[in-house]
C-alpha atoms as a PDB file:
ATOM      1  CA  UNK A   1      19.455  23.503  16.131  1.00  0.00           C
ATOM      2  CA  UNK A   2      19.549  20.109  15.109  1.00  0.00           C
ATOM      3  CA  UNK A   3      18.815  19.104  11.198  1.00  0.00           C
ATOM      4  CA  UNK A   4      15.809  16.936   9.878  1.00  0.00           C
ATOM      5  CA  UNK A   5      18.376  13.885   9.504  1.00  0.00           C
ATOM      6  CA  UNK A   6      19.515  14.233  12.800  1.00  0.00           C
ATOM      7  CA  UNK A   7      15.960  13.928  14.239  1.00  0.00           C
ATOM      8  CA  UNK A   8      15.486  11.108  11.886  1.00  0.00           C
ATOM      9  CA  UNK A   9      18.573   9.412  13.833  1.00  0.00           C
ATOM     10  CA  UNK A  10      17.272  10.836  17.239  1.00  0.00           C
ATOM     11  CA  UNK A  11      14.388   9.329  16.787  1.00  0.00           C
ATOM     12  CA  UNK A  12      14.597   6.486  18.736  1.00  0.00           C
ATOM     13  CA  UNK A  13      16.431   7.475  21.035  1.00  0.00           C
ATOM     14  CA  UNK A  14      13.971   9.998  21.858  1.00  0.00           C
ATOM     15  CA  UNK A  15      11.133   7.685  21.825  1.00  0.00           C
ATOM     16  CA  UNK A  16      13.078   5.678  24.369  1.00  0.00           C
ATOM     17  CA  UNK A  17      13.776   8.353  26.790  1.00  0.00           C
ATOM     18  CA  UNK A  18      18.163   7.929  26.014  1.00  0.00           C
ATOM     19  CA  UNK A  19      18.899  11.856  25.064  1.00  0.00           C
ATOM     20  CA  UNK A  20      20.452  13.838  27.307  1.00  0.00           C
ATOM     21  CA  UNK A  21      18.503  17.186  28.302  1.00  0.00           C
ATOM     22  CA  UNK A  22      20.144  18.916  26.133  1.00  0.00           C
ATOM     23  CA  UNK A  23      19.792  16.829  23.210  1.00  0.00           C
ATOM     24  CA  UNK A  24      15.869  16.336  24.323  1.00  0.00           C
ATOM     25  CA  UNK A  25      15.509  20.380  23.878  1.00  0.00           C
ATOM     26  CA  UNK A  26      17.398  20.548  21.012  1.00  0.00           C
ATOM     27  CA  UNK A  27      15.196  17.647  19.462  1.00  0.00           C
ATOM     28  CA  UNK A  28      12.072  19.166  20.960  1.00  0.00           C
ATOM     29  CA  UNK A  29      12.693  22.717  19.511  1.00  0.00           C
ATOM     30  CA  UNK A  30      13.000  21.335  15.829  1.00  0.00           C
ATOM     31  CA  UNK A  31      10.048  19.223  16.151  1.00  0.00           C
ATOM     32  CA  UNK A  32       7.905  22.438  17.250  1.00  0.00           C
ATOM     33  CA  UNK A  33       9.287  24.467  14.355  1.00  0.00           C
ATOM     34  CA  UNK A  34       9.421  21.596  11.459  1.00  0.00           C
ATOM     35  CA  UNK A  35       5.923  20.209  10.410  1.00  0.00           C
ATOM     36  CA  UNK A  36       8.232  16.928   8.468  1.00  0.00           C
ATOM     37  CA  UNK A  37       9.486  16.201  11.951  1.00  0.00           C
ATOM     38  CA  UNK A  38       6.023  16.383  13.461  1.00  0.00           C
ATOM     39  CA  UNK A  39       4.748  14.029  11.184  1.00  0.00           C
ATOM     40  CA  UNK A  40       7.253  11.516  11.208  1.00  0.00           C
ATOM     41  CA  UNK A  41       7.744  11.344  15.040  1.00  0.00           C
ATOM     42  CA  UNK A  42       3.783  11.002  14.693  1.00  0.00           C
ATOM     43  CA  UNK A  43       4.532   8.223  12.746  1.00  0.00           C
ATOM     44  CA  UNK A  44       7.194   6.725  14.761  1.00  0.00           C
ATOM     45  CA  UNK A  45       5.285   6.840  17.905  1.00  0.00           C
ATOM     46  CA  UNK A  46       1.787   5.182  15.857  1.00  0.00           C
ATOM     47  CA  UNK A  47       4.370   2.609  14.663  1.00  0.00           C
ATOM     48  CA  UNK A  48       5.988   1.940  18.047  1.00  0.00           C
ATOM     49  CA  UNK A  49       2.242   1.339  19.243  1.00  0.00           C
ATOM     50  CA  UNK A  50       1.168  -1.046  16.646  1.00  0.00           C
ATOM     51  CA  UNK A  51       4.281  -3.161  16.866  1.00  0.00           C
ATOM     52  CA  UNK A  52       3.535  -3.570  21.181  1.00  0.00           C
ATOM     53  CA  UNK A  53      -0.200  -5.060  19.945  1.00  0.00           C
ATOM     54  CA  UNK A  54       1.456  -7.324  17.104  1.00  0.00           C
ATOM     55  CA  UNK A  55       1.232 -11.025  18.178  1.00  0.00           C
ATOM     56  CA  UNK A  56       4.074 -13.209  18.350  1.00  0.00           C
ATOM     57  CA  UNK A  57       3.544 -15.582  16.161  1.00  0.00           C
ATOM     58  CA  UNK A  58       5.427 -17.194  13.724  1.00  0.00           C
ATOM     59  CA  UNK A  59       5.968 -16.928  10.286  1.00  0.00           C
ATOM     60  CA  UNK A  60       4.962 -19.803   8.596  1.00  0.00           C
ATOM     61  CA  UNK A  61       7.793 -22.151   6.970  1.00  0.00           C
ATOM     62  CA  UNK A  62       7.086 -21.441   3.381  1.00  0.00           C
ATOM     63  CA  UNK A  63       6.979 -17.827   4.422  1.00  0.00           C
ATOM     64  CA  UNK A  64      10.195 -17.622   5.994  1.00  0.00           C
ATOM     65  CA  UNK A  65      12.103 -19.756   3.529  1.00  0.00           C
ATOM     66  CA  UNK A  66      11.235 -17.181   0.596  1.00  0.00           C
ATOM     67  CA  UNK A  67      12.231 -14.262   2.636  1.00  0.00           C
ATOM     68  CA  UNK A  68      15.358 -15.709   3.514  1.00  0.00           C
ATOM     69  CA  UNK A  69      15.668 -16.782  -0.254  1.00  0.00           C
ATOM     70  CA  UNK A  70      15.125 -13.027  -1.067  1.00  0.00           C
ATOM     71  CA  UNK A  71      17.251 -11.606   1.407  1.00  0.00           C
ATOM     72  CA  UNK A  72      20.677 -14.088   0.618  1.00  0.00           C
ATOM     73  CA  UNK A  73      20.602 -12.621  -2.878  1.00  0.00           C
ATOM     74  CA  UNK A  74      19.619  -9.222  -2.545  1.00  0.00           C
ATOM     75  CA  UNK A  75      22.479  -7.277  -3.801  1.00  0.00           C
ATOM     76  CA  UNK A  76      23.005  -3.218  -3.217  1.00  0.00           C
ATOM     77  CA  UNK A  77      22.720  -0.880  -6.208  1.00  0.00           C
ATOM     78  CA  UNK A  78      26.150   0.357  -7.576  1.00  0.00           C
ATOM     79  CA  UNK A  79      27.608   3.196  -5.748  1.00  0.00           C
ATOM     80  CA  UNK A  80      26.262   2.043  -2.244  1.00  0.00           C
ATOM     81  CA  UNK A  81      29.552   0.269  -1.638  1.00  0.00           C
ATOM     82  CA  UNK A  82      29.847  -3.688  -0.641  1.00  0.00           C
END
C-alpha cells in the first residue's frame, strides 16, 4: 500500500487521470482507509476547481515588482541545502 507522502506526490497525477491502473488502485485503496488522504485530495480537487474559475488577469505592476523583490532574496533555511 502506498504511504501518505506518496499520495501527497500522486496527487496530481491522480487528479489528472496519468496513473497507471495499478497505481490508481493502489492510490484509491489508501484514500478509502486514510481519513488525512481524504481530506487533502478533498482539498486538492476544491483547489483545482477554484483555480479553473480564477480570472486571468494581471497582477498589477507595483504588485508584481514586490513579489519579484521578495522572491530574488528569499534565501532557504540552513540545512535545506543551496
Amino acid at each position: 500500500m502506498l504511504t501518505c507522502r506518496e499520495i501527497t506526490a500522486l496527487v496530481t497525477d491522480y487528479l489528472e487521470g496519468r496513473l497507471t491502473f495499478g497505481q490508481r488502485v493502489r492510490f484509491q485503496l489508501h484514500v478509502g482507509m486514510c481519513r488525512s488522504c481524504r481530506r487533502y485530495l478533498s482539498q486538492m480537487r476544491a483547489t483545482v476547481r477554484m483555480l479553473g474559475k480564477v480570472p486571468d488577469e494581471p497582477l498589477p505592476p507595483d504588485v508584481e515588482d514586490a513579489m519579484l523583490k521578495q522572491f530574488r532574496t528569499w534565501k532557504k533555511p540552513p540545512g535545506e541545502g543551496g
